[in-house]
Structure formats: C-alpha cells, structure tokens
Protein backbone atom coordinates (compact mmCIF):
# COMPACT_ATOMS: atom_id res chain seq x y z
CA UNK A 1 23.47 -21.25 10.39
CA UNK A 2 21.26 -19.51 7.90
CA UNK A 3 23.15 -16.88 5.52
CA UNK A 4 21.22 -13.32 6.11
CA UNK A 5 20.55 -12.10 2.56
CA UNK A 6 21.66 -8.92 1.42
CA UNK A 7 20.67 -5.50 0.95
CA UNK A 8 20.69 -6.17 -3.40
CA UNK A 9 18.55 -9.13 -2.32
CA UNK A 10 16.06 -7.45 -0.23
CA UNK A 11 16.00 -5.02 -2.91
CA UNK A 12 15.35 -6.75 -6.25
CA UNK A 13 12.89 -8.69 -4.51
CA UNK A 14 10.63 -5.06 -3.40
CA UNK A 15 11.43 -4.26 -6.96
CA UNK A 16 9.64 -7.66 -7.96
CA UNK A 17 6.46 -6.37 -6.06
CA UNK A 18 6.93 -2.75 -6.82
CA UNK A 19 7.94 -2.07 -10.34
CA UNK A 20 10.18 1.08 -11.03
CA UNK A 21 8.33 4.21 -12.41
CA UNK A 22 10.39 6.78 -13.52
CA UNK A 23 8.01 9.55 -11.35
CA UNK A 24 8.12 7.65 -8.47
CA UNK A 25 10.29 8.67 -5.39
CA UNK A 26 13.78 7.11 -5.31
CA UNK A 27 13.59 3.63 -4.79
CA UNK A 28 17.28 3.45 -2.57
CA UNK A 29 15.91 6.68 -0.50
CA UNK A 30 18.73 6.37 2.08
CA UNK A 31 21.90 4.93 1.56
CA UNK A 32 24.08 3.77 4.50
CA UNK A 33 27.11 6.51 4.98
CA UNK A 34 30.02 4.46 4.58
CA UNK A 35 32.70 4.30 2.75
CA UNK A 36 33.21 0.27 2.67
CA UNK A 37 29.17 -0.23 1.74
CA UNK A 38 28.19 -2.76 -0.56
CA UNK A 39 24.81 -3.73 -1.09
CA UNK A 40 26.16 -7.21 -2.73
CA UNK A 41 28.14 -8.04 0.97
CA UNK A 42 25.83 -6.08 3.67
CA UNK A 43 23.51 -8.52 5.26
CA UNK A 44 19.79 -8.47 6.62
CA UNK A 45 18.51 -9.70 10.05
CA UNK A 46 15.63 -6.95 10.18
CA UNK A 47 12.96 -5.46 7.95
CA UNK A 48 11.07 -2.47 9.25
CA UNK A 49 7.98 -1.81 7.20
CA UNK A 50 6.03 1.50 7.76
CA UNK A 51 4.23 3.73 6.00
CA UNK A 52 5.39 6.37 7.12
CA UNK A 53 8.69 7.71 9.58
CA UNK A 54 6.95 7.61 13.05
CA UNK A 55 8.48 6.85 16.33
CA UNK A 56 8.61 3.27 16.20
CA UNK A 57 9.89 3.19 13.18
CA UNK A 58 13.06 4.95 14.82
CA UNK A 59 13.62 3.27 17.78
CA UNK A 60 14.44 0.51 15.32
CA UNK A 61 16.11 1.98 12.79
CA UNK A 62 17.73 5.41 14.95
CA UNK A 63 20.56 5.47 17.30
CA UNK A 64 18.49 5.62 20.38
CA UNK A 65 17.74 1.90 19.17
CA UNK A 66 15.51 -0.08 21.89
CA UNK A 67 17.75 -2.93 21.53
CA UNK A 68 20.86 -1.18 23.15
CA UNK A 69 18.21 0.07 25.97
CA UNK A 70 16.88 -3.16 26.75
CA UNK A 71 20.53 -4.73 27.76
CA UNK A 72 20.72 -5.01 31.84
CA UNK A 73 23.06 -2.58 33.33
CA UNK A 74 26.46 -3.50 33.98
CA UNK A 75 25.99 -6.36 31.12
CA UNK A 76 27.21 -5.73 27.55
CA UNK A 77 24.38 -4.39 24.94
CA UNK A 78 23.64 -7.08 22.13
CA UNK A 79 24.42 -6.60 18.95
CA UNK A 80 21.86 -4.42 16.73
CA UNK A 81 20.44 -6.21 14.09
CA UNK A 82 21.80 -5.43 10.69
CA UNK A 83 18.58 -2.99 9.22
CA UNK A 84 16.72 -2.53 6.41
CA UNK A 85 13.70 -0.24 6.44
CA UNK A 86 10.82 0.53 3.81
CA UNK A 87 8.54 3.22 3.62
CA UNK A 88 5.87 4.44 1.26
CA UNK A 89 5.94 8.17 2.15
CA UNK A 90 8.94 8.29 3.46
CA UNK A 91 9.03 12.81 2.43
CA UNK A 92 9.54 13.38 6.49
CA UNK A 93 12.47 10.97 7.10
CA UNK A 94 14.85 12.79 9.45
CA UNK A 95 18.58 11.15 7.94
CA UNK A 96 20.30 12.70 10.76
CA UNK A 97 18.34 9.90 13.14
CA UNK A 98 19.24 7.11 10.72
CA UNK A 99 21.91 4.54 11.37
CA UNK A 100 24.77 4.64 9.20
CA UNK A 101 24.30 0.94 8.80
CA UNK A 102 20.97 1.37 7.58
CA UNK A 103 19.43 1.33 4.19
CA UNK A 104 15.63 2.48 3.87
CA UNK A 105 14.05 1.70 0.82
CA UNK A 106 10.95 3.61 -0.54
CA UNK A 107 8.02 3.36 -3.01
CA UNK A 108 5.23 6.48 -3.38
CA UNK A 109 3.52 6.06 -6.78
CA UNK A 110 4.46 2.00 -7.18
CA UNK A 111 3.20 1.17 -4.03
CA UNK A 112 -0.30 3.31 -4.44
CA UNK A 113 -0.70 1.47 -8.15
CA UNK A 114 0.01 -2.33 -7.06
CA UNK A 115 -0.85 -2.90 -3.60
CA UNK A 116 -3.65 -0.33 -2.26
CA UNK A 117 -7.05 -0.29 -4.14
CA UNK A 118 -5.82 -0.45 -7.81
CA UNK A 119 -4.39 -2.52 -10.07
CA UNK A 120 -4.06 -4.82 -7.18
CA UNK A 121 -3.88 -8.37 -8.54
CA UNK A 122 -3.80 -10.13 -5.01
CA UNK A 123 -6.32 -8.60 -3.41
CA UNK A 124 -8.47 -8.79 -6.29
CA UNK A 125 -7.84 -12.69 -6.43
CA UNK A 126 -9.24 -12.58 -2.41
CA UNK A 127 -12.48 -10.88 -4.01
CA UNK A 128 -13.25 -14.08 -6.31
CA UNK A 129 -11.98 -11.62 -9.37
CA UNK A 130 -11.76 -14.03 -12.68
CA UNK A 131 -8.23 -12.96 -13.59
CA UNK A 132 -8.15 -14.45 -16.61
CA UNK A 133 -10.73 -12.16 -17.89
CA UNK A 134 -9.95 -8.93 -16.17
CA UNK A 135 -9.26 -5.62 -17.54
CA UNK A 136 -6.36 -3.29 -16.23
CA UNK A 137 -7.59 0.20 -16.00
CA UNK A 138 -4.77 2.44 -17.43
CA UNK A 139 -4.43 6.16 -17.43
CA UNK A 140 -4.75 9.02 -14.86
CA UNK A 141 -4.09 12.66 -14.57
CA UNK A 142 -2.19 12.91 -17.52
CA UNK A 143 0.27 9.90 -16.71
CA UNK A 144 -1.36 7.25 -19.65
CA UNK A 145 1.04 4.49 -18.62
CA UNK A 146 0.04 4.93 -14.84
CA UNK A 147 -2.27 1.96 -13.64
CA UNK A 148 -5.66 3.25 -11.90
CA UNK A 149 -7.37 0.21 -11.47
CA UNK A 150 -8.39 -3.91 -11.95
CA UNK A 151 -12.07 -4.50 -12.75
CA UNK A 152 -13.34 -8.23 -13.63
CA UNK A 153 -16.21 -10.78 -13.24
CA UNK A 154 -16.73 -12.02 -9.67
CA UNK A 155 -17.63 -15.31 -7.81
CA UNK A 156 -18.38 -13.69 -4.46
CA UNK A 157 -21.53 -12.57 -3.37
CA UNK A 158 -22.56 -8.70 -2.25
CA UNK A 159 -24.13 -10.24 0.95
CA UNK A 160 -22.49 -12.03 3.87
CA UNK A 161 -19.40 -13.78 1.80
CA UNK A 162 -18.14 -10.36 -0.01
CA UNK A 163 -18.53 -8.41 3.38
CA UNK A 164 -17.36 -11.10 5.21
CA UNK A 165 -13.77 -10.37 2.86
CA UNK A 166 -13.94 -6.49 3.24
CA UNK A 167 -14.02 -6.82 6.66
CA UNK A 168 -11.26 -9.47 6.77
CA UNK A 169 -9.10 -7.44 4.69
CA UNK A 170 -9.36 -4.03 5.62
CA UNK A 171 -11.73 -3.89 9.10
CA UNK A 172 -14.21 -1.63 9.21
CA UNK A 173 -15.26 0.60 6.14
CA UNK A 174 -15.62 4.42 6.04
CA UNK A 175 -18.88 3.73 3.28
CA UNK A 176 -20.58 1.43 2.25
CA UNK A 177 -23.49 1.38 -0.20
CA UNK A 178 -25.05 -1.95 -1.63
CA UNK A 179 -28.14 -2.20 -4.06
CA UNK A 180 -31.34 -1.51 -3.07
CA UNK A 181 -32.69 -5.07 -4.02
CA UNK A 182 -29.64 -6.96 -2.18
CA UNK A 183 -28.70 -7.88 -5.41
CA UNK A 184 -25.24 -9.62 -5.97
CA UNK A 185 -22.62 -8.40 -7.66
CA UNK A 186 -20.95 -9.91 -10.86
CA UNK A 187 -18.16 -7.04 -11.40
CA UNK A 188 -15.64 -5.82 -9.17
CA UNK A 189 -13.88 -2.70 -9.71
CA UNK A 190 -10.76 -2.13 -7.59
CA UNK A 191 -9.80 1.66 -8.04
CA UNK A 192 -7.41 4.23 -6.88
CA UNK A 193 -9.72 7.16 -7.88
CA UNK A 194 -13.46 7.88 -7.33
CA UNK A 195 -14.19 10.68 -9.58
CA UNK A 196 -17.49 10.53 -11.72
CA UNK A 197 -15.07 10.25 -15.03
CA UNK A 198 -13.82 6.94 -13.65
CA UNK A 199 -16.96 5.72 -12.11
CA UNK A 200 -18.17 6.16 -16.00
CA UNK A 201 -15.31 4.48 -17.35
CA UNK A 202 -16.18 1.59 -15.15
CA UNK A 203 -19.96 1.32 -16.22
CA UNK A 204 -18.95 1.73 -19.70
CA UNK A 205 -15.88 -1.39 -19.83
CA UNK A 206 -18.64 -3.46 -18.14
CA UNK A 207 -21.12 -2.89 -20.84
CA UNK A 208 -18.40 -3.13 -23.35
CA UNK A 209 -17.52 -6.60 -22.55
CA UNK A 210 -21.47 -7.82 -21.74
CA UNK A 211 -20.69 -8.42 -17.81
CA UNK A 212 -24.03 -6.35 -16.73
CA UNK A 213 -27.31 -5.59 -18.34
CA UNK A 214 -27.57 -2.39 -20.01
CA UNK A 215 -28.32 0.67 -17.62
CA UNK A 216 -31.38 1.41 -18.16
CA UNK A 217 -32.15 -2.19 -17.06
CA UNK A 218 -30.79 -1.93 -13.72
CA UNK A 219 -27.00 -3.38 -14.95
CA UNK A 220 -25.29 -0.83 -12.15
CA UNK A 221 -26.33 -2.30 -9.75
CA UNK A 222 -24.40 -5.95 -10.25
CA UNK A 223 -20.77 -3.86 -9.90
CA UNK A 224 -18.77 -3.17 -6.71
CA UNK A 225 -16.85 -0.55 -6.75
CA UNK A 226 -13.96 -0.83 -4.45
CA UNK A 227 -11.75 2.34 -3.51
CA UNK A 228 -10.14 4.29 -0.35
CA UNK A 229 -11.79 8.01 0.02
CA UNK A 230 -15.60 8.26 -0.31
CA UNK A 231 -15.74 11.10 -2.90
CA UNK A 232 -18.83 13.42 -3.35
CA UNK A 233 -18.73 12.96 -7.47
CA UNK A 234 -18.04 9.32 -8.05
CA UNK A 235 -21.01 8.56 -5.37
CA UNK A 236 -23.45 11.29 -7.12
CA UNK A 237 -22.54 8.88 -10.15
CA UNK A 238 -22.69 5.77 -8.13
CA UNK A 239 -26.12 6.64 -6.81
CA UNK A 240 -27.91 7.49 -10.13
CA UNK A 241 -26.92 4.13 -11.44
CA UNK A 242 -27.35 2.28 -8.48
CA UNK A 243 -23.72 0.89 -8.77
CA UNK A 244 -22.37 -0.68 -4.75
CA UNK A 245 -19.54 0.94 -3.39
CA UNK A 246 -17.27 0.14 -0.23
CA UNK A 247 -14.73 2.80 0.96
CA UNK A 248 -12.29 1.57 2.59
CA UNK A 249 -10.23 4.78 3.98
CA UNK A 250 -6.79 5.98 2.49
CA UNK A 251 -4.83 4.61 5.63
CA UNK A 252 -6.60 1.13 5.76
CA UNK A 253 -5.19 1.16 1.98
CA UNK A 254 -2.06 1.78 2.66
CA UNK A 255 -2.05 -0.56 5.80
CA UNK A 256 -3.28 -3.58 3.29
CA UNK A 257 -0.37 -2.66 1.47
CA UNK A 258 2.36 -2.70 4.06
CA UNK A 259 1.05 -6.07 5.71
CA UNK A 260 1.20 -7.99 2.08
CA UNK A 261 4.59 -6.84 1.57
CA UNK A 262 5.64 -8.08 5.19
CA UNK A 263 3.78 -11.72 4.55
CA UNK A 264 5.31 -11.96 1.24
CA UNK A 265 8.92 -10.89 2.68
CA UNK A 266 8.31 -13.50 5.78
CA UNK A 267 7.50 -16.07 2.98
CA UNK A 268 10.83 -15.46 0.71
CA UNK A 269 12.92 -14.47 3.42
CA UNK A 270 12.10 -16.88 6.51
CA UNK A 271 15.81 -15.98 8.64
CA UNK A 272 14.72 -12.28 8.85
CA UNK A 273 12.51 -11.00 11.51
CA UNK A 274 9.68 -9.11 9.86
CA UNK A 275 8.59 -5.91 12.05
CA UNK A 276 5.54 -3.89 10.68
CA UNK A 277 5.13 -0.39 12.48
CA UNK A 278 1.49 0.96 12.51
CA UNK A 279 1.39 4.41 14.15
CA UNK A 280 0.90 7.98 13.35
CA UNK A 281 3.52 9.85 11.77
CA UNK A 282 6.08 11.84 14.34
CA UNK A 283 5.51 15.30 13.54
CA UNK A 284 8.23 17.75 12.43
CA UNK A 285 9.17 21.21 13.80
CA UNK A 286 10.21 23.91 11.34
CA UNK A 287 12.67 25.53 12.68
CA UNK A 288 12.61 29.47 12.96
CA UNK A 289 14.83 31.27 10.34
CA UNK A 290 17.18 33.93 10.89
CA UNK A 291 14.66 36.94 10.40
CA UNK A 292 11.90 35.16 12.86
CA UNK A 293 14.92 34.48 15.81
CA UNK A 294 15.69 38.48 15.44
CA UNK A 295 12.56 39.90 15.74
C-alpha cells in the first residue's frame, strides 16, 4: 500500500510553486485544532483546490461532509478522507465549518504573481515564449520586488495557432484586439496589470532589446499583450500603437491557476485524489449587532 504523504509534504511542495512573500496572506491559514497535530505524522488522501470558500468546497472539507451522507442507512459511514484544502482568497473562510482534522493552506499575492497572467513561466512556455531570452517585469504599486509580468520573443503565430492556445487555456476571452494587417506577433507580454504606465513599459523593453521595429514604423503591432481585466487606459495606449491584446477575465485567471496546481499535485502526488471546486463563492451574512437587534 502506498504511504499518504504528509501535511509538511503537501506543503513544501505549494511552497515550491508559490514562493513565500512576506505581504502575502498566511501561507498555513488554518491549522487543525488538536492538541496531538503534527504536520511531519498527519497524512493526505485528499486535496481540495478552490479559489475561493464556496459550498463545495465545504461539503468536503466541513462536518456536514458528503462522504458521511452518502453511506446507506443502517450501514456504517466510511471513513473521511484525511484533508488538505488550498485556497487563493481564502478572507471568507468560516473556521467554525472546518474539520478539526483539516489543514487549509492559502496563497493571495504568490499565487496572483506566478500562476495567473504574470510572471507565469508555464503558461508562457504554452505561448511559444523563448525563455531563455525573456525579461521578468519587476515592480508594482510601490512593492519593487513584486513580479508584474514575463514578456519575451514568440514562435506562435497571432492567427489560428496563438488563438487556437488562448482558447485552449483559458476558453473564451472577455477582449480581444489583433492588428489591423493580421500581422503576427513576435513578443508576448504576460501581465498582471493593464494600466497605460505598464503598457509603456512593455513597448519600451521591446525596443530596448530590438524585438520590434521602432514605433513609428508600425513595431506595436508585432506584441501581444496578455492580461485578465480589459482596462480603459492600457487599451487607449494599446490602440494608439496598434499593440494586440487578449483579456482573458480575472476569474478565468485565477481558474488557470488552480487547475495547474491540481495537474502538477496529481503528477508529484499520484496516491491522493485531486478535487478542484469551481463555483461561486457562498455568501456571508453579517450578523446584526447589539444596537441594530434593540431598535
């Protein structure tokens, strides 16, 4: 029988994928309450990945658990799987419907640099990106260290092949603008942002290391600018220099995100079962205060 790994194994490996940022959320978000625990001697035969709390995501992980409902009556329930859950806004998570058992992991700003539309080496390997030769672009709002973006020389085309790999990736886009002229692209600029500043910064690196013709020669138009929201500046930008843009929605992002990390846990881990939740978030009810309940 295949030994389970544990809960420090599960975890050093996320922390492979997601390095540690000192402003990101904690990485061991919920801890399981009891006294005995030991991540080095807890075992795994579940991983829940989500990006956010949402039903599902409970009946796994809660004690209403779907595997205790599914036993026949009169026959005793199965044992639940030993848990571990990760989210990547994980700011709703209601402890109280936890397990004690369970350990949830969690990664905001980590998650958002290395495996939406950023500095995203694997996706930017599926979009023919030359590696080798690409740039990493660093520094946003403040945070210098923080990685925005990946921008490098292509292989793909902007035609069929290149839309052919959006769609693969990330189904259907929320914009999409090509050139005028059909005319392929040679740069491809995965970003988390889409303000004019960084559509700039993105015409100016190409320039910088000769991967377009100069701008008033038409060179915009041979980069792709990949990102998640369609925002009014970067396109005004994106427009006047004819630069190609796909938007590929904030969600669909953060979807990409959660399915890589499930084929890449399947892959190192292949004794777990693997469940990836894709729902809407379970809304939360404030509760009334004191002074609302007496009035």
């Amino acid at each position: 029988m295949q030994t389970r790994p544990t809960h420090s194994a599960i975890t050093n490996f996320v922390t492979s994928i997601l390095p540690s940022k000192p402003t990101d959320v904690q990485l061991l978000y919920h801890v399981p309450r009891h006294p005995k625990y030991s991540p080095d001697h807890a075992r795994v035969d579940r991983i829940v990945l989500s990006v956010t709390p949402t039903p599902g995501v409970y009946d796994l992980i809660g004690y209403g658990s779907r595997d205790h409902a599914s036993a026949p009556r009169g026959e005793m329930a199965p044992r639940i799987p030993r848990t571990l859950c990760f989210l990547h806004r994980p700011f709703t998570l209601d402890r109280r419907r936890v397990r004690r058992d369970a350990l949830v992991l969690a990664s905001h700003t980590s998650f958002d640099e290395n495996i939406t539309v950023g500095w995203n080496v694997a996706l930017a390997a599926q979009l023919g990106v030359d590696l080798a030769t690409s740039e990493c672009v660093q520094g946003y709002k403040g945070d210098p260290d923080r990685k925005v973006g990946i921008v490098g020389r292509t292989s793909l085309k902007t035609g069929a092949s290149m839309d052919e790999v959006l769609k693969e990736e990330f189904g259907a886009l929320e914009a999409r603008v090509v050139a005028s002229d059909e005319e392929d692209a040679k740069v491809v600029a995965i970003m988390n942002a889409f303000s004019a500043e960084e559509v700039y910064r993105i015409l100016d690196l190409s320039l910088q290391r000769g991967w377009i013709e100069p701008l008033e020669q038409g060179g915009g138009r041979n980069i792709l600018y990949l990102t998640g929201q369609p925002r009014e500046g970067g396109m005004a930008v994106a427009r006047e220099y004819g630069v190609q843009v796909a938007c590929v929605g904030h969600r669909a992002a953060e979807d990409w995100g959660i399915r890589y990390m499930a084929r890449r846990l399947r892959e190192s881990f292949p004794g777990v079962d693997v469940d990836e939740v894709y729902e809407e978030e379970e809304p939360r009810v404030k509760k009334p205060n004191r002074e609302e309940t007496s009035q």
